[in-house]
Structures are given as C-alpha cells and as structure tokens.
N, C-alpha and C. Protein backbone atom coordinates (compact mmCIF):
# COMPACT_ATOMS: atom_id res chain seq x y z
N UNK A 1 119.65 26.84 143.01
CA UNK A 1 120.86 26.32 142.39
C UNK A 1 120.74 24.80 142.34
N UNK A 2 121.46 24.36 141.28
CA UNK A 2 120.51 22.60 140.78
C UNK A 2 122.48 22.35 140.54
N UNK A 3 122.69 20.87 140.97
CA UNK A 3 123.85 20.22 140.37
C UNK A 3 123.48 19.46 139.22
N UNK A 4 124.43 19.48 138.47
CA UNK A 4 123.93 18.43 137.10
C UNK A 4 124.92 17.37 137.30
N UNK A 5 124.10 15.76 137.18
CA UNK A 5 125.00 14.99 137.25
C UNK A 5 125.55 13.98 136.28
N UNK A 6 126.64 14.35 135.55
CA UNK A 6 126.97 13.67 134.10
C UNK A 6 127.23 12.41 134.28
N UNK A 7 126.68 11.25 133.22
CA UNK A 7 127.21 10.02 133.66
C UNK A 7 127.04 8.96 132.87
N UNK A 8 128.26 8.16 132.98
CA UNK A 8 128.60 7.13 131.25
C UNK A 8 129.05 6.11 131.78
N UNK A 9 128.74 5.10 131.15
CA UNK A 9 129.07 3.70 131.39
C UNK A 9 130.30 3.58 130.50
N UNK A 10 131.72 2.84 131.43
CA UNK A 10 133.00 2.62 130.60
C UNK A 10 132.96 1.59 129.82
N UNK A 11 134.11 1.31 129.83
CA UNK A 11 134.21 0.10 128.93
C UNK A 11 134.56 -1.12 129.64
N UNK A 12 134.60 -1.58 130.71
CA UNK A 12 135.16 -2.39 131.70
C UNK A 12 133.43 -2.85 132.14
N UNK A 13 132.88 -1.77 131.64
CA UNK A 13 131.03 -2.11 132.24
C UNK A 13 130.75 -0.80 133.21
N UNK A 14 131.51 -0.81 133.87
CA UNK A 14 131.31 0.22 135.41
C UNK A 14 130.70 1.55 134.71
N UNK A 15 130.06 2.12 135.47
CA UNK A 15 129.18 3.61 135.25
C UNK A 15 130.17 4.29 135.91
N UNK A 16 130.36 5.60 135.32
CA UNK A 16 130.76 6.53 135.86
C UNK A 16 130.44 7.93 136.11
N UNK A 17 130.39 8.70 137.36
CA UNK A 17 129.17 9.52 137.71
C UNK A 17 129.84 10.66 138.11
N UNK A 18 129.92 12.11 137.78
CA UNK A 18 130.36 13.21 138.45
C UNK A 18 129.74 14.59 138.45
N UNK A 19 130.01 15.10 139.36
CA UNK A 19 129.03 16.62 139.08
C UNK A 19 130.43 17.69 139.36
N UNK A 20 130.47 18.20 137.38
CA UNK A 20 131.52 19.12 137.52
C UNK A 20 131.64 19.86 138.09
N UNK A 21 130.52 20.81 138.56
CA UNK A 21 130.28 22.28 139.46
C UNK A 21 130.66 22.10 140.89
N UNK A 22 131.59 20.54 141.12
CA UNK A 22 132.40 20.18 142.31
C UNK A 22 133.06 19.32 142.51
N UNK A 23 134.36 20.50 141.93
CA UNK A 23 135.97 19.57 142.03
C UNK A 23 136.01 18.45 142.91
N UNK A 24 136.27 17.39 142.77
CA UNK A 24 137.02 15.70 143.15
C UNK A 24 135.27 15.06 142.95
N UNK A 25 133.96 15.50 142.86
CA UNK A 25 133.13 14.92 142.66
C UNK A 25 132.98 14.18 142.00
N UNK A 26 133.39 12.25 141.81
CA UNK A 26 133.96 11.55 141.00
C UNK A 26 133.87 10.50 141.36
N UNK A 27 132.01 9.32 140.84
CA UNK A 27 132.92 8.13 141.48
C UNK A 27 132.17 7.01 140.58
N UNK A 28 132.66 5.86 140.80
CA UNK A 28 132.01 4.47 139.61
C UNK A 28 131.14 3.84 140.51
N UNK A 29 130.16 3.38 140.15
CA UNK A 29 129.30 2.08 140.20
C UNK A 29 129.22 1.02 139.43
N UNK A 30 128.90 -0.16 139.93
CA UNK A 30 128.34 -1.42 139.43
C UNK A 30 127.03 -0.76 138.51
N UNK A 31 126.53 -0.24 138.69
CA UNK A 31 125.08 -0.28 138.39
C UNK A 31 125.05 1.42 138.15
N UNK A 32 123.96 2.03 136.64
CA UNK A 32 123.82 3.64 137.10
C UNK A 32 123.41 4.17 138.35
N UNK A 33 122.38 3.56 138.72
CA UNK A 33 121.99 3.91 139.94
C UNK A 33 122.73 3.93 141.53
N UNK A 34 123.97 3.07 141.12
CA UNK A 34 124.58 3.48 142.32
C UNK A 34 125.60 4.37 142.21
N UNK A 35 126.02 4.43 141.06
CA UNK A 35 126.85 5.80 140.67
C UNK A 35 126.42 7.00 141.04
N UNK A 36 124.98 6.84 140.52
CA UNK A 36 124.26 8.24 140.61
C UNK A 36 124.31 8.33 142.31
N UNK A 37 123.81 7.76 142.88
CA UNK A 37 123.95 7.51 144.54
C UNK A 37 124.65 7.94 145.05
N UNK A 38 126.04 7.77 144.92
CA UNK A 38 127.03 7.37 145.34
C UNK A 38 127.70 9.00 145.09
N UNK A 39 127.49 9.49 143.83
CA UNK A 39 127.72 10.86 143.79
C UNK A 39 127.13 11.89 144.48
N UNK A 40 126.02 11.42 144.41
CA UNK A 40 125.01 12.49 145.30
C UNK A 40 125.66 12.30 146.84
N UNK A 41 125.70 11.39 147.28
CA UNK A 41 126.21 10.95 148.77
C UNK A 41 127.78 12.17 149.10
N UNK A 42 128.75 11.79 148.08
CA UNK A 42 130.02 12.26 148.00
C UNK A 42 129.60 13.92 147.74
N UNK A 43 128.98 14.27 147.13
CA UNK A 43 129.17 15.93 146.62
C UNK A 43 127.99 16.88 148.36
N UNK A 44 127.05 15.95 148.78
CA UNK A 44 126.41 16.48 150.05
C UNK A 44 127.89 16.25 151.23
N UNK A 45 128.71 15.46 151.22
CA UNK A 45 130.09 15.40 151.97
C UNK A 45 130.99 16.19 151.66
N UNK A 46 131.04 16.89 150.30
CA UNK A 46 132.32 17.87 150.19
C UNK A 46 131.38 19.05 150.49
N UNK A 47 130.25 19.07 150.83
CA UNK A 47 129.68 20.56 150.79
C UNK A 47 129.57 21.02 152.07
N UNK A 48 129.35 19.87 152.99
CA UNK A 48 129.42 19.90 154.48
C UNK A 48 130.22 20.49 154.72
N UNK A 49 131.65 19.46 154.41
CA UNK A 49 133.23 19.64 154.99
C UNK A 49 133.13 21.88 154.52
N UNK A 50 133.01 21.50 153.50
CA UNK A 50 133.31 23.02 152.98
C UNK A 50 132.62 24.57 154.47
N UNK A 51 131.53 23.74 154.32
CA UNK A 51 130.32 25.05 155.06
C UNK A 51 131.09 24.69 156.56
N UNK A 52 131.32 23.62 157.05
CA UNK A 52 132.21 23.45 158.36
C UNK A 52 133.37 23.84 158.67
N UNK A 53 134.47 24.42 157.61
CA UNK A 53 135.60 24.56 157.87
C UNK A 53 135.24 26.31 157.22
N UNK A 54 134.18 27.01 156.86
CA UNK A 54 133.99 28.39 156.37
C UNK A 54 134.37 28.31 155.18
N UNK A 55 134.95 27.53 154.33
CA UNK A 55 135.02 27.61 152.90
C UNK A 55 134.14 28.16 151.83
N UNK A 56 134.19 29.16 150.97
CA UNK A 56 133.09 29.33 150.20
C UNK A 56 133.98 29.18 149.05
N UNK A 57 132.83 29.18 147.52
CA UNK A 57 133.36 28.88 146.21
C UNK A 57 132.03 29.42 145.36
N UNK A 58 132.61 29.54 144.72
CA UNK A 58 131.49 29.64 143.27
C UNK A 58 130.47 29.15 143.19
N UNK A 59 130.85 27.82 143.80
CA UNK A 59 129.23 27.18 144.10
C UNK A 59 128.35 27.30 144.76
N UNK A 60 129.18 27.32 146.04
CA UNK A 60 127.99 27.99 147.34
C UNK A 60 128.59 29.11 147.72
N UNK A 61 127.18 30.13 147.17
CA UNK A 61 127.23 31.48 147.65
C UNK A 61 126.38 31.22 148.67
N UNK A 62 125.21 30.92 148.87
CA UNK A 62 124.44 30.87 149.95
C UNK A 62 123.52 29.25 150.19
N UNK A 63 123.58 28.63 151.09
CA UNK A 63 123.00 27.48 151.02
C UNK A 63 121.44 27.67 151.40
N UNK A 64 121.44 28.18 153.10
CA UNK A 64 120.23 28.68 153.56
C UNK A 64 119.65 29.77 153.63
N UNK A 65 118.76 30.34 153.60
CA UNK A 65 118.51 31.17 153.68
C UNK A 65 117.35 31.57 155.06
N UNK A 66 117.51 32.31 156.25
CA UNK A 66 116.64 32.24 157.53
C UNK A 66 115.75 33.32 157.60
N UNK A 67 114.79 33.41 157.80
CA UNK A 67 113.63 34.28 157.44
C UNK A 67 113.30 34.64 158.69
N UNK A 68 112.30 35.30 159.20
CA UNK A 68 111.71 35.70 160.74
C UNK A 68 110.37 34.56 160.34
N UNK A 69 109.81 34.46 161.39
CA UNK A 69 108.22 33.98 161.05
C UNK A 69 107.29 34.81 161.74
C-alpha cells in the first residue's frame, strides 16, 4: 500500500502538500520540499496515534505483517 502525495504551490508562494487517503493530512511549506516533508512527518503521526489507540480505517488494514523464521 503506497500514499500519494498531492501538491501545489498557492498564490501567496507557499506549497501546499496533502495525502488524501488521510483525513486532516494537510500542511504548507516555504519550499516543495518541506511540504513534502512535513506531510510525510504528519501522516507517519496520525498513523501511529491511530495503531496506538486500536483504531483501524480503510487505510490500514494491516501495517505489519510477522512471519516465523
């Protein structure tokens, strides 16, 4: 499973960066690259909170998967 991360520069200058496949995933940078950053940072934090409090969604059906060796 891959996030896609959409992202447009406004009109004020600022980039703006979100990955729809996770509601409030939403944030601006100075620069694309820190948008892009900055999203990636925020959407690995709502996925945590989620898998920590037992939350599941559409998105994460399964994160890990544990094998024998």
């Amino acid at each position: 499973m891959g996030f896609t991360i959409e992202i447009e520069q406004d009109k004020d200058g600022r980039w703006i960066a979100e990955i729809p496949q996770i509601s409030g995933a939403m944030v601006y940078g100075r620069t694309r690259e820190e948008a892009v950053s900055r999203v990636e940072a925020l959407a690995l934090r709502v996925l945590a909170e989620r898998i920590e409090h037992g939350e599941t969604s559409p998105v994460i059906e399964k994160v890990f998967s544990v094998v024998a060796a």
